[in-house]
Protein backbone atom coordinates (compact mmCIF):
# COMPACT_ATOMS: atom_id res chain seq x y z
CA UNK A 1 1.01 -14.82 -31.00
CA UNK A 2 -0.35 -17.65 -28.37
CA UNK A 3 -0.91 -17.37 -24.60
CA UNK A 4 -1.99 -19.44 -21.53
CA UNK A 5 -4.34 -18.39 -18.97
CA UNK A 6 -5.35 -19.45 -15.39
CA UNK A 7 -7.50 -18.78 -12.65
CA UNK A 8 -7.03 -19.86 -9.04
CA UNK A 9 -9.79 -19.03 -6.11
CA UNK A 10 -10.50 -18.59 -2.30
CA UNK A 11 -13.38 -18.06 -1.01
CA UNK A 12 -14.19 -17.44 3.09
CA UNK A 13 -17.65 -18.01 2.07
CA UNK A 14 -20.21 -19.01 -0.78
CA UNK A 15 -21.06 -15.87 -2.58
CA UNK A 16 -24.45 -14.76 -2.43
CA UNK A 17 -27.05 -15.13 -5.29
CA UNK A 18 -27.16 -12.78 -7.51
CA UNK A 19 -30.78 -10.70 -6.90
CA UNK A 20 -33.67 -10.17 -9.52
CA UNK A 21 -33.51 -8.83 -12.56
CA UNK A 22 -29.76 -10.56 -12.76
CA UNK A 23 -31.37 -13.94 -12.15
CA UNK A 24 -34.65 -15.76 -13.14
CA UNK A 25 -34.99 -18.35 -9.93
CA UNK A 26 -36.92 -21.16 -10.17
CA UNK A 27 -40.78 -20.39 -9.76
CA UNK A 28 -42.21 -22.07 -6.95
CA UNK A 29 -45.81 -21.36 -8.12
CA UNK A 30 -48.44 -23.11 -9.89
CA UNK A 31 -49.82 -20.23 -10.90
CA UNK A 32 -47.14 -18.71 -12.67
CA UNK A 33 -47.47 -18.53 -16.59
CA UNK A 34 -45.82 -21.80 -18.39
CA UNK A 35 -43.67 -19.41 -20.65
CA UNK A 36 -41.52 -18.68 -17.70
CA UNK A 37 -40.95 -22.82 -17.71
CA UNK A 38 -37.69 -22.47 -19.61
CA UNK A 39 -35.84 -19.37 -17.97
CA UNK A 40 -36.50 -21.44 -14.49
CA UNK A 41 -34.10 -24.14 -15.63
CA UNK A 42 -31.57 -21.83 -16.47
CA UNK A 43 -29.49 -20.44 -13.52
CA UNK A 44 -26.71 -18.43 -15.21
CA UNK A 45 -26.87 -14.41 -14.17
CA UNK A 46 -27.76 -11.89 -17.10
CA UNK A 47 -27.90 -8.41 -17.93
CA UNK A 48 -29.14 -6.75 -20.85
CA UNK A 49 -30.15 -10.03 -22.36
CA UNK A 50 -26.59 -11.43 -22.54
CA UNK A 51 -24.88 -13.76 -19.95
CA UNK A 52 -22.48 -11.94 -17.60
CA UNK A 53 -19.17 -12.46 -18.21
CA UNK A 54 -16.60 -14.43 -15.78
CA UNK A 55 -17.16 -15.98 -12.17
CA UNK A 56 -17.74 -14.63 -8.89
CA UNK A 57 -15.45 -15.70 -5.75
CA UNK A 58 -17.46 -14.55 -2.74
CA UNK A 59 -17.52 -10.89 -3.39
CA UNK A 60 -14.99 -10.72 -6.12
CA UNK A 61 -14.92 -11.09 -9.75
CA UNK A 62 -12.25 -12.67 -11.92
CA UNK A 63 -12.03 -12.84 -15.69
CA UNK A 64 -9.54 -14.27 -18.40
CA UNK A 65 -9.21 -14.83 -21.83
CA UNK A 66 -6.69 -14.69 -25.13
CA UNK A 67 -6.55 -10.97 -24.77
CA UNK A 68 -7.63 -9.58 -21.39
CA UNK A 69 -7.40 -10.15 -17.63
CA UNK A 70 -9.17 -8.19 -14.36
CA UNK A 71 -9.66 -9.25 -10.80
CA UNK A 72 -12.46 -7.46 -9.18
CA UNK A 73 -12.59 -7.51 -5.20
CA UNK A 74 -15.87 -6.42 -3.70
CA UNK A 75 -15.53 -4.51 -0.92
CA UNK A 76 -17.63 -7.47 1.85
CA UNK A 77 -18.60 -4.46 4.11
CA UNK A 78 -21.87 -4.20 1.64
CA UNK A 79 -22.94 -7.36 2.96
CA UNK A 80 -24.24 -6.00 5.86
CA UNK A 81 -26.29 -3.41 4.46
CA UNK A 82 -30.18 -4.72 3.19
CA UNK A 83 -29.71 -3.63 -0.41
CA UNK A 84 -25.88 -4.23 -0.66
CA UNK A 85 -24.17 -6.24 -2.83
CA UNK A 86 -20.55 -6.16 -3.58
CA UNK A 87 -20.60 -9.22 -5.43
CA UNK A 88 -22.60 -7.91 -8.03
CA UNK A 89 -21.05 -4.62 -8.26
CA UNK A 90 -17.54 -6.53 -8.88
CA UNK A 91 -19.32 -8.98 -11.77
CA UNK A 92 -21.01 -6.10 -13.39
CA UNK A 93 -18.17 -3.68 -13.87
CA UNK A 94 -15.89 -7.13 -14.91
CA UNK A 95 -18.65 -7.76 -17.50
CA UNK A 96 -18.83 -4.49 -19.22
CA UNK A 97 -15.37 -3.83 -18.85
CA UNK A 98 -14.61 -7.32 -21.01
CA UNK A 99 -17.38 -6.40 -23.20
CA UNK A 100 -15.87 -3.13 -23.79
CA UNK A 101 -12.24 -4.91 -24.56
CA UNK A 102 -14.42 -7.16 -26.66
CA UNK A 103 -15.86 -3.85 -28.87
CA UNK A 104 -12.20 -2.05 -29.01
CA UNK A 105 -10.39 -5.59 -30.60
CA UNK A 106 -12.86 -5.47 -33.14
CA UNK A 107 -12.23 -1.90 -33.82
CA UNK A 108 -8.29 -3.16 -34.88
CA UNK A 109 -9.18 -5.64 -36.78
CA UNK A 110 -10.74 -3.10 -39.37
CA UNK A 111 -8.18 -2.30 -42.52
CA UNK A 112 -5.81 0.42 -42.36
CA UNK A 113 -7.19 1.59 -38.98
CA UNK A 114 -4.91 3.75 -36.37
CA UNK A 115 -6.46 2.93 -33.47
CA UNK A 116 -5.03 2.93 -30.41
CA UNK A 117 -7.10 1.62 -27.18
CA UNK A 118 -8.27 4.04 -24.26
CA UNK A 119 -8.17 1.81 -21.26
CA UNK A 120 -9.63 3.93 -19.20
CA UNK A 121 -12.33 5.18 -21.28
CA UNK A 122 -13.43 1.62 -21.35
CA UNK A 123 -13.30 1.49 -18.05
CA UNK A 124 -14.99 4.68 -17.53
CA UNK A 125 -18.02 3.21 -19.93
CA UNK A 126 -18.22 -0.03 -17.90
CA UNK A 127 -18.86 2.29 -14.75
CA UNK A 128 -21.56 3.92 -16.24
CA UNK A 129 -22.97 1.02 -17.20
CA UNK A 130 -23.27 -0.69 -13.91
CA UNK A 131 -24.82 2.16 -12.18
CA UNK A 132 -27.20 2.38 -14.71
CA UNK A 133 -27.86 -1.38 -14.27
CA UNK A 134 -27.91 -1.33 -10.35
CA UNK A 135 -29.46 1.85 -9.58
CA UNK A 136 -32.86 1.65 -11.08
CA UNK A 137 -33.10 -1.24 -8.74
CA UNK A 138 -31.44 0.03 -5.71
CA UNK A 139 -28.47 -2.59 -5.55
CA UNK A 140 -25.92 -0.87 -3.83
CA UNK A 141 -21.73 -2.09 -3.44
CA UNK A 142 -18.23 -0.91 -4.37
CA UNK A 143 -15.21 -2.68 -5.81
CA UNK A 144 -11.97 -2.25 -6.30
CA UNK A 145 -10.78 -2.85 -10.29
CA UNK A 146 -7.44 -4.22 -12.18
CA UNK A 147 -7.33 -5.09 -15.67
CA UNK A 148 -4.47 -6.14 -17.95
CA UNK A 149 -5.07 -6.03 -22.48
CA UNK A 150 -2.77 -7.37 -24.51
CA UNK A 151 -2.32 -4.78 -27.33
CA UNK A 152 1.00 -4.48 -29.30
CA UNK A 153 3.49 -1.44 -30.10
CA UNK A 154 3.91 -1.00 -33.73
CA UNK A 155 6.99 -1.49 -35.68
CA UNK A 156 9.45 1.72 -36.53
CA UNK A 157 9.76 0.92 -40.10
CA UNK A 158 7.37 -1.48 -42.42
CA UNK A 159 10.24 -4.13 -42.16
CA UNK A 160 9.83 -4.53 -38.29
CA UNK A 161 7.39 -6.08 -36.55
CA UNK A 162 4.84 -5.51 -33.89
CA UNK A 163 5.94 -6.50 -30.22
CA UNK A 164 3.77 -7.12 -27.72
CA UNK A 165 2.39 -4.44 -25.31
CA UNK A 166 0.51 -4.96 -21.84
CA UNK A 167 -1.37 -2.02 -21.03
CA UNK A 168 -2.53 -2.14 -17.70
CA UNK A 169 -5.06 -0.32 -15.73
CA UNK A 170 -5.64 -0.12 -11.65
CA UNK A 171 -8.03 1.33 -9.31
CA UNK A 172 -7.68 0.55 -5.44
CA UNK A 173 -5.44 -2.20 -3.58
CA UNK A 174 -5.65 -4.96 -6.26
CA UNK A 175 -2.31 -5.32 -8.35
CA UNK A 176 -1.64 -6.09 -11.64
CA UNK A 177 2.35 -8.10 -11.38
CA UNK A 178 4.36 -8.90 -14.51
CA UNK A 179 7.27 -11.26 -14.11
CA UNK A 180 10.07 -12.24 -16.22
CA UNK A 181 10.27 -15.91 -14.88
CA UNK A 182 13.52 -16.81 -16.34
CA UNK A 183 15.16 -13.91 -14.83
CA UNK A 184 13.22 -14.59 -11.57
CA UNK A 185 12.28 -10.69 -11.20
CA UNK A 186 9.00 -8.21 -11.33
CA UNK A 187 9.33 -6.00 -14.04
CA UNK A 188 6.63 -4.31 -13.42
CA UNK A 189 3.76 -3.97 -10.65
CA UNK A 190 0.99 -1.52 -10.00
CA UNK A 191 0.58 0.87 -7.02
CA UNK A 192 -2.04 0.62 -4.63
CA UNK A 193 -4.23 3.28 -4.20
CA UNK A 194 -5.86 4.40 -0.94
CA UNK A 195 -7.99 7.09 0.93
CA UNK A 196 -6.59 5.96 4.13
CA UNK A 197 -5.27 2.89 5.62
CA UNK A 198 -7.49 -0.39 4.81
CA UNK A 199 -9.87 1.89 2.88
CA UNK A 200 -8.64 1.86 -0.73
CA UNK A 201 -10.10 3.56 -3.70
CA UNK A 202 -13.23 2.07 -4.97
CA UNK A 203 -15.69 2.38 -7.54
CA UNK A 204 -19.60 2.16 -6.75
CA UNK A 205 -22.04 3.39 -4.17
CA UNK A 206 -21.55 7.11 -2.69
CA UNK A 207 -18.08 6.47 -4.05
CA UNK A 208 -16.13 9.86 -5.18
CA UNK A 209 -13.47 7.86 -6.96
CA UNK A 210 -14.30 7.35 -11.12
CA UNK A 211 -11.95 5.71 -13.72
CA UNK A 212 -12.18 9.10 -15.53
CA UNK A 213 -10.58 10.60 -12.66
CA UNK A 214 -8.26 8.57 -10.58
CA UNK A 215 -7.86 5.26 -12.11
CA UNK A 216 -4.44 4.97 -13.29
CA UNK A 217 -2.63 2.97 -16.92
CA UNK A 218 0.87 1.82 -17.74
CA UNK A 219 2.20 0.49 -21.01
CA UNK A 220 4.49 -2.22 -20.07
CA UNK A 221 6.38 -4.04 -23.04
CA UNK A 222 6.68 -8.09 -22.74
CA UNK A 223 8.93 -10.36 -23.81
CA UNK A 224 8.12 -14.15 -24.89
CA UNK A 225 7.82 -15.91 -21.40
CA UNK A 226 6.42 -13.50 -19.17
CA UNK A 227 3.99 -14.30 -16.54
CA UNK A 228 1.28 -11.60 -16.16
CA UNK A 229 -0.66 -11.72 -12.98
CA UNK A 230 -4.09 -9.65 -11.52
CA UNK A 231 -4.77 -10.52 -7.97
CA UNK A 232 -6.77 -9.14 -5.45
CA UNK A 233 -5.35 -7.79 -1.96
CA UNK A 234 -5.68 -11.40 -0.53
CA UNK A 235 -2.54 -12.82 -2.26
CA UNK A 236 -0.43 -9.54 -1.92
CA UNK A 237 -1.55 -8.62 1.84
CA UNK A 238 -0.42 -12.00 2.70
CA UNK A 239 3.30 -12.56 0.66
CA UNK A 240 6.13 -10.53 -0.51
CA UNK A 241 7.10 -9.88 -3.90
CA UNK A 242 9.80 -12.44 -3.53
CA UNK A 243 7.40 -15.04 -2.74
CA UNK A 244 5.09 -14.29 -5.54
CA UNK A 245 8.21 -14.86 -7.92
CA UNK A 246 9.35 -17.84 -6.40
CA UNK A 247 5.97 -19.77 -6.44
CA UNK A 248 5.49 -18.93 -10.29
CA UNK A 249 9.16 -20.05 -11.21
CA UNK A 250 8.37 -22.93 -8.87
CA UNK A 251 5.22 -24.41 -10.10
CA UNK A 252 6.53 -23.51 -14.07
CA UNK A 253 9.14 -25.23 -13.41
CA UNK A 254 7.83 -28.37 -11.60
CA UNK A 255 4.95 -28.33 -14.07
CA UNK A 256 7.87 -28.15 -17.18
CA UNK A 257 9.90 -31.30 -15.24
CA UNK A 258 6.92 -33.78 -14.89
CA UNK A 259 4.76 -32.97 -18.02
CA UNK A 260 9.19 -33.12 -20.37
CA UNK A 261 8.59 -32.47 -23.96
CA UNK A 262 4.64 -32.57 -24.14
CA UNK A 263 4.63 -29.50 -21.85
CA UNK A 264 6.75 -27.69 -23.85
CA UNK A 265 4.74 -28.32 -26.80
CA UNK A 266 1.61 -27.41 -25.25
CA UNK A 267 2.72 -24.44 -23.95
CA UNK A 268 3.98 -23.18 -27.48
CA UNK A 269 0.20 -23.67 -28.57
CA UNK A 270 -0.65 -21.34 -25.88
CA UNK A 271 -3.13 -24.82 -24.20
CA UNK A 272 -0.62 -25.46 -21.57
CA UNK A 273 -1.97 -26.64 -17.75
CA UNK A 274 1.63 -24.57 -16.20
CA UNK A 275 -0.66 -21.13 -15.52
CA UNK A 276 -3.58 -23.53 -13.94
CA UNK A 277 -1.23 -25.08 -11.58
CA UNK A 278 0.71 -22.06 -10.97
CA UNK A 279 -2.51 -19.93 -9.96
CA UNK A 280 -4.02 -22.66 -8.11
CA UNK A 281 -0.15 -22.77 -5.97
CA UNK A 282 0.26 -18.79 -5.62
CA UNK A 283 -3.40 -18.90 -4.01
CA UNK A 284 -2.54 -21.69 -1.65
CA UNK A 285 0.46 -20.05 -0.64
CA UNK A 286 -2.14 -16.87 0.08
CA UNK A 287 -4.30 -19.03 2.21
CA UNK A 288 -1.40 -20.67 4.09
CA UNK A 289 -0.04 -17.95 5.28
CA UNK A 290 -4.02 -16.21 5.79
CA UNK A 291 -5.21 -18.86 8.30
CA UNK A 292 -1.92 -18.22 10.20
CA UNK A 293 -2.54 -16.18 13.41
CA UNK A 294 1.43 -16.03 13.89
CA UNK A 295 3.24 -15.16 10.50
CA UNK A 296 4.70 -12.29 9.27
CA UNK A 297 2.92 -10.82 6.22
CA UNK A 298 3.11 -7.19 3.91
CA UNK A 299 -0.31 -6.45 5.86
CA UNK A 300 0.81 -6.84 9.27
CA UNK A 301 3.76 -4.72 8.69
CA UNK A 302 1.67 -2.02 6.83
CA UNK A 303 -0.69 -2.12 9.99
CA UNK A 304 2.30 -1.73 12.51
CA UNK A 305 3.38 1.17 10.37
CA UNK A 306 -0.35 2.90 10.87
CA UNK A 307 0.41 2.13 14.41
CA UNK A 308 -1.73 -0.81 14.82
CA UNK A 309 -1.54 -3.78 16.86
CA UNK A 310 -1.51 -6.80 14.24
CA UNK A 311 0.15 -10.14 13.92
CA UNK A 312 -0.43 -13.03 11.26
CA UNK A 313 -1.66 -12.94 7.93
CA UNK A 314 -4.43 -11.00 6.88
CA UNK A 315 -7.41 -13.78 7.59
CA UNK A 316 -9.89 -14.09 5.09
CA UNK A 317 -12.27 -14.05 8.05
CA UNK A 318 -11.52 -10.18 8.56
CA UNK A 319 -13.99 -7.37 7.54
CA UNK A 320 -11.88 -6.18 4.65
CA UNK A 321 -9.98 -9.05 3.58
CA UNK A 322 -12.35 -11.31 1.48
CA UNK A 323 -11.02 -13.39 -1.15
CA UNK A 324 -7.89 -14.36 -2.97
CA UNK A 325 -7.86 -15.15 -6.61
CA UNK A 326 -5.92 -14.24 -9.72
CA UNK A 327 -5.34 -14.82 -13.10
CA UNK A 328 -2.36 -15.41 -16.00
CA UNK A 329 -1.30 -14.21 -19.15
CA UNK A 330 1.71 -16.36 -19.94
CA UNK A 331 3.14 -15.02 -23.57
CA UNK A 332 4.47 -18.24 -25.41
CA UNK A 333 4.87 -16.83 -28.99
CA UNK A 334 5.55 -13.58 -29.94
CA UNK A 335 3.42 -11.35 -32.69
């Protein structure tokens, strides 16, 4: 089995450095010992002694690889408290959620081994985790979660073989989509989650929502070809379902019609460039229709349902509304 990923980001503004003990800034003292000379020149964030794990957009978090996919968005409101960071809270929970992934793979790979993954024990774990990270030194923030692991469903009978499984997990107003591209149609898409309107479930900071208790997980069965996406509210606040589909099948396509027979090729080897250029396209489409005081979007009709006056897109210069990014699992070869 072979896959493609792909990120593509928005930000409304540079996210904000990660605080002490998660970074080691440059010293700007003579008098500081030379052995801290080498951790100056070395700005990645870390926890634990290990590099955290995917990038931060803003206040968001975003994370892909062979096997697992989770969009993080930070709820900005932190911002404006002195010890608040959302940003951190959404790259922490990413990190030790992947690491957790990372732990339960390896547990398969050992012979003659039932196991079956717990997504939301891992998730659960990951929590834990970050507060125990953040709270010793008073960083404060919530986040909203979605995660997608590729798993598989095992065969009836020792003659048939494994088939690919998706199981999906979702806390809050970030979705998890899967599309069948060739039929042009969702087959599957999360449900947002919400205490009230604009105010979705969260994990972090004098939060009452826990993975343990109200995150939710699907098992959704693929099929070779399927597009698997996790986005943050900014690309589904701002377009339909129907335009999510058609800017994937778009951009596939387009990317299929220019790039002929090497394309194809690529994409069997699961290196392909499609799920770049379709992420980077979906998010554009977000932004577009974001910056547009006057269009008609999912949010403004949600808000004239609550009863509120709203018009536009939902701007990325709002309170709530921070960032738009996403990522792909696109399934080229089957198990």
């Amino acid at each position: 089995m072979s896959n493609d990923t792909g990120v593509g980001l928005f930000a409304k503004r540079a996210p904000r450095p990660f605080p002490p003990p998660f970074t080691s800034p440059p010293s700007g003292s003579f008098s500081d010992p030379l052995s801290t000379h080498h951790r100056s020149r070395d700005r990645r964030s870390v926890v634990k002694g290990g590099y955290i794990k995917g990038l931060t957009n803003g206040d968001d978090a975003v994370y892909a690889n062979d096997f697992f996919i989770c969009a993080n968005d930070g709820v900005g409101a932190w911002a404006m408290r002195p010890r608040g960071h959302a940003g951190l809270w959404s790259r922490l929970i990413l990190h030790f959620w992947a690491t957790e992934v990372e732990h339960d793979l390896k547990e398969l790979l050992a012979p003659d081994n039932p196991h079956v993954p717990d997504p939301i024990a891992m998730l659960q774990a990951a929590h834990e985790k970050t507060l125990e990270a953040t709270v010793a030194h008073d960083w404060q923030g919530t986040t909203t979660v979605c995660g997608a692991q590729l798993h598989f469903r095992q065969g009836d009978s020792e003659h048939k073989t494994p088939s690919p499984l998706l199981l999906v997990t979702n806390l809050g107003d970030c979705q998890v989509m899967v599309l069948r591209p060739r039929n042009k149609e969702v087959i599957f898409k999360t449900k947002e989650q919400w205490h009230w309107f604009d105010c979705p479930r969260q994990l972090g900071t004098n939060s009452p929502d826990t993975p343990r208790e109200n995150a939710v997980t699907d098992a959704v069965d693929l099929e070779v070809g399927d597009v698997v996406l996790a986005m943050t509210d900014g690309v589904i606040d701002n377009l339909w379902e129907h335009e999510i589909v058609d800017s994937v099948v778009k951009s596939i396509d387009k990317w299929q019609t220019e790039n002929g027979k090497m394309a194809q090729d690529d994409r069997e080897r699961g290196r392909s460039g499609s799920m770049k250029a379709a992420a980077k396209d979906l998010v554009e489409a977000a932004r577009i229709v974001a910056m547009d005081p006057f269009a008609e979007s999912p949010f403004m009709e949600k808000a004239i349902e609550e009863g509120l006056a709203s018009e536009g897109g939902k701007s990325p210069l709002s309170d709530r509304q921070t960032w738009c990014l996403h990522s792909f699992f696109f399934l080229t070869r089957d198990f």
